[in-house]
N, C-alpha and C. Protein backbone atom coordinates (compact mmCIF):
# COMPACT_ATOMS: atom_id res chain seq x y z
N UNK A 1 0.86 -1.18 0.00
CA UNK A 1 0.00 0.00 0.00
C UNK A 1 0.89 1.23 0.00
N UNK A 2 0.71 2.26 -1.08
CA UNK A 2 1.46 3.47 -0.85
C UNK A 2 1.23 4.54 0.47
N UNK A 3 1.81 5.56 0.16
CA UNK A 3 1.77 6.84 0.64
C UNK A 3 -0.05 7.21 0.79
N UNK A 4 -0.38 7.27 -0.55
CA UNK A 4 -1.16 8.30 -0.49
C UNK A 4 -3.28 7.32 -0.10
N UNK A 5 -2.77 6.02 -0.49
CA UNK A 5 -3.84 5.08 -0.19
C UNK A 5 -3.14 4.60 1.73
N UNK A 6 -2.55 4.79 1.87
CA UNK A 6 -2.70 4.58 3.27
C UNK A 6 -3.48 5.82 4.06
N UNK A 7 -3.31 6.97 3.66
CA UNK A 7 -3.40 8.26 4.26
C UNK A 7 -5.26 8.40 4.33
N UNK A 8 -5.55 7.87 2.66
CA UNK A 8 -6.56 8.02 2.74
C UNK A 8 -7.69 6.91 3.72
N UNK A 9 -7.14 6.30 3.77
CA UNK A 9 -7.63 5.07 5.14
C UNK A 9 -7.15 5.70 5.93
N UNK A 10 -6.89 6.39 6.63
CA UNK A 10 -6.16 6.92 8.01
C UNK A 10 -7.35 7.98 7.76
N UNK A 11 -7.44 8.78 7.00
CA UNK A 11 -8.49 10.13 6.84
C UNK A 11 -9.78 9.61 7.21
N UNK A 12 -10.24 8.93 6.29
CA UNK A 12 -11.55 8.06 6.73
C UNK A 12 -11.87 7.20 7.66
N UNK A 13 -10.64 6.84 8.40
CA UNK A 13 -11.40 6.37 9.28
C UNK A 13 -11.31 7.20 10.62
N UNK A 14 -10.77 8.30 10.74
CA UNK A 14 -11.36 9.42 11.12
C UNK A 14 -12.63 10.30 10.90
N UNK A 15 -12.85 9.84 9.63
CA UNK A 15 -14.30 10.02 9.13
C UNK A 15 -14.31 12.19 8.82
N UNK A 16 -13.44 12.47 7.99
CA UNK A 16 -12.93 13.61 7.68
C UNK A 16 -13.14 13.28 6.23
N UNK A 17 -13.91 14.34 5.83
CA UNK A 17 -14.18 14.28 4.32
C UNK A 17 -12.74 15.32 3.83
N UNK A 18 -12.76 14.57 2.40
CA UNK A 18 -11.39 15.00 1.63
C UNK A 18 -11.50 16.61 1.73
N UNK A 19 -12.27 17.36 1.42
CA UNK A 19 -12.58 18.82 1.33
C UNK A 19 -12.03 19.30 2.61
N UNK A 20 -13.00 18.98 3.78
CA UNK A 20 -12.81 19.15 5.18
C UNK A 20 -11.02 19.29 5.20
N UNK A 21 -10.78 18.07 5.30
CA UNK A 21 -9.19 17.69 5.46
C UNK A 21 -8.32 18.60 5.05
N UNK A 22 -8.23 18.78 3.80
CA UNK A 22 -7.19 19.58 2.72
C UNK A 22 -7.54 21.05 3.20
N UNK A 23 -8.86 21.34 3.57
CA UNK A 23 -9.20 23.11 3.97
C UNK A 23 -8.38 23.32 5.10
N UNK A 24 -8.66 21.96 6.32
CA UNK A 24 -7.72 22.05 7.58
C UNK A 24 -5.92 22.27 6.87
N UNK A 25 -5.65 21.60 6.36
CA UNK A 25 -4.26 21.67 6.09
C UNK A 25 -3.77 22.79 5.38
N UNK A 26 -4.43 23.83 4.65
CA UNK A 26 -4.61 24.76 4.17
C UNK A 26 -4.27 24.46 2.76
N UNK A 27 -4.48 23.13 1.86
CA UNK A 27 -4.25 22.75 0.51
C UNK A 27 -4.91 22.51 -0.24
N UNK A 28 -5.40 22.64 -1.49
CA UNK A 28 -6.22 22.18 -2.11
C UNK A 28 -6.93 21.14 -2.20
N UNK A 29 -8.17 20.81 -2.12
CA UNK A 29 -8.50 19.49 -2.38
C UNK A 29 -8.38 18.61 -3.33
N UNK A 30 -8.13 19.06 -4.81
CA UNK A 30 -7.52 18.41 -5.88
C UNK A 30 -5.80 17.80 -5.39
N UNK A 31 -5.18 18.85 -5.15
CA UNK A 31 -4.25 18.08 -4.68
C UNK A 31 -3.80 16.80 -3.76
N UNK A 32 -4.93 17.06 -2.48
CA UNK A 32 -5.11 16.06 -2.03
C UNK A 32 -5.46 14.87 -2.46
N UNK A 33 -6.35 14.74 -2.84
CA UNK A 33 -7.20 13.59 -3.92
C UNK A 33 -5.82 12.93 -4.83
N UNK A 34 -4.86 13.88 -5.22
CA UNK A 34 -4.42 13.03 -6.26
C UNK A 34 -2.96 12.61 -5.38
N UNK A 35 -3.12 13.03 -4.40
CA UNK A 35 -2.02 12.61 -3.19
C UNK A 35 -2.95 10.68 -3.11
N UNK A 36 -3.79 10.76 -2.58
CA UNK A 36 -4.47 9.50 -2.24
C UNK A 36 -4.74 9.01 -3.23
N UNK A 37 -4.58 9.33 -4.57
CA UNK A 37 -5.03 8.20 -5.84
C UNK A 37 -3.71 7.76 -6.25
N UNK A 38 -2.46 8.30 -5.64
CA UNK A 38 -1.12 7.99 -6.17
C UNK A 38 -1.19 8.60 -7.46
N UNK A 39 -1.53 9.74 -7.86
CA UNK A 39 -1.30 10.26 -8.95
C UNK A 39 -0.26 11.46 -8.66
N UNK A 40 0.10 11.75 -7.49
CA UNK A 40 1.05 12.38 -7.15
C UNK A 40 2.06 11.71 -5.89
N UNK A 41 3.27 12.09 -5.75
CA UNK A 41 3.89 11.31 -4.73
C UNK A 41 3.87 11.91 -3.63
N UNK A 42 4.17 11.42 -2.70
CA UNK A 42 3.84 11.45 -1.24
C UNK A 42 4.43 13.23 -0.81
N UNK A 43 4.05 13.76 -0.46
CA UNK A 43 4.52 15.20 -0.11
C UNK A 43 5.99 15.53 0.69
N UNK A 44 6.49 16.69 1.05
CA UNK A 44 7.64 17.07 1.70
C UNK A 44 7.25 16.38 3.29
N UNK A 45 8.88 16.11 3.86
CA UNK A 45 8.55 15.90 5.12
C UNK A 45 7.81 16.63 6.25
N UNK A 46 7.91 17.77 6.01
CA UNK A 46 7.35 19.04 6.44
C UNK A 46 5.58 18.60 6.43
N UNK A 47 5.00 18.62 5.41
CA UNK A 47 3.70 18.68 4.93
C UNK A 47 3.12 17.48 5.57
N UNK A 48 3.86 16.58 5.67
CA UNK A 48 3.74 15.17 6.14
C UNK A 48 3.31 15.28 7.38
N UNK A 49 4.24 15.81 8.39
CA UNK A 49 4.48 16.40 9.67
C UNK A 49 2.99 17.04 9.89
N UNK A 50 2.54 17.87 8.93
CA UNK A 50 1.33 18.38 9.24
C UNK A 50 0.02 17.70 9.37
N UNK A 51 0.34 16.44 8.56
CA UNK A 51 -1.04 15.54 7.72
C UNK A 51 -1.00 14.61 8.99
N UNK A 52 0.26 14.31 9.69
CA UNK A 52 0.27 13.33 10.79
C UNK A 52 -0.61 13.96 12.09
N UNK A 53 0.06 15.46 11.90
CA UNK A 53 -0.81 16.14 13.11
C UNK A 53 -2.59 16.39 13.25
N UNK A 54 -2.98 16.05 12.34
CA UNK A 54 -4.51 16.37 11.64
C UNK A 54 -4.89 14.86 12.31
N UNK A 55 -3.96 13.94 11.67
CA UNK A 55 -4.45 12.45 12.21
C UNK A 55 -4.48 11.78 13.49
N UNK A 56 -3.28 13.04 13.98
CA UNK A 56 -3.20 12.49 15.34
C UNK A 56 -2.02 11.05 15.68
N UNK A 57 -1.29 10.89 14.25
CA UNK A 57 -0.21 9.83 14.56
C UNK A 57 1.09 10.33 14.28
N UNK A 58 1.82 9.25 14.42
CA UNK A 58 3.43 9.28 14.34
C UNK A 58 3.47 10.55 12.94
N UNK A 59 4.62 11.43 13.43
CA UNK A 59 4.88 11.93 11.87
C UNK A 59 5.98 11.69 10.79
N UNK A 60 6.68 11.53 12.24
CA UNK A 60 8.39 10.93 11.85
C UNK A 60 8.02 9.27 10.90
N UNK A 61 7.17 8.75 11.93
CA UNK A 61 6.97 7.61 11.55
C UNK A 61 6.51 7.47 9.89
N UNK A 62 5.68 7.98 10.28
CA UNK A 62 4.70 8.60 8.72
C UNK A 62 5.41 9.22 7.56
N UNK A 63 6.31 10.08 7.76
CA UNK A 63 7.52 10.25 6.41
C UNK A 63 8.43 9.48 6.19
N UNK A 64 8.87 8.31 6.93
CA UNK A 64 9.91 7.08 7.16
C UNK A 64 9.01 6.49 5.63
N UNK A 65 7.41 6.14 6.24
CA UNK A 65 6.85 5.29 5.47
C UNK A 65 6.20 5.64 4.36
N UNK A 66 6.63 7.09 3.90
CA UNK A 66 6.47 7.71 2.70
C UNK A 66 7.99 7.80 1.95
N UNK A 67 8.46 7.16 2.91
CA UNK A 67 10.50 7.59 2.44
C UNK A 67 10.83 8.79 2.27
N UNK A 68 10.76 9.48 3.11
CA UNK A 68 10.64 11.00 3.40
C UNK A 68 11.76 11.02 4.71
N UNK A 69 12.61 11.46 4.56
CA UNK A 69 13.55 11.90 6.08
C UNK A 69 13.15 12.70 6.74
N UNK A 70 12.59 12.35 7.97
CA UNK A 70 12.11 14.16 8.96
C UNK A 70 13.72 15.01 9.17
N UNK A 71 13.09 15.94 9.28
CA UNK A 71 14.57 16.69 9.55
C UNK A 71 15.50 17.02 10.41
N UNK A 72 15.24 16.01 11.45
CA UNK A 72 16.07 16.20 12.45
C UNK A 72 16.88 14.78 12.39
N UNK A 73 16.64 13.75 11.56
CA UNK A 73 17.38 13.16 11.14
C UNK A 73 18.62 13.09 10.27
């Protein structure tokens, strides 16, 4: 499972509609969407960091498993 189909199971089952989500993060919702269809690749560690905080999980963890280095690594 990628980046962007894991995220979107993590979103939903928070039960956060895609719109909702991406407005919180301050990003487009197209972008998002094509983050979770794998039509784009997994975002900066930074952005990551943010998407983890929305979810409430690991972030470090969460850019490891996007292959993303957090930056204090």
């Amino acid at each position: 499972m990628g980046f962007g189909t894991n995220l979107r199971k993590l979103r939903e089952a928070k039960n956060v509609s895609l719109r909702r989500f991406a407005m919180n993060m301050d990003i487009s919702s197209t972008y998002l969407s094509k983050i979770e269809r794998e039509a784009f690749p997994a975002p900066s560690a930074k952005t990551i960091q943010k998407i983890a905080e929305q979810l409430g999980i690991d972030g470090d963890l969460m850019a490891v498993e996007a292959g993303k280095i957090p930056e204090w690594m």
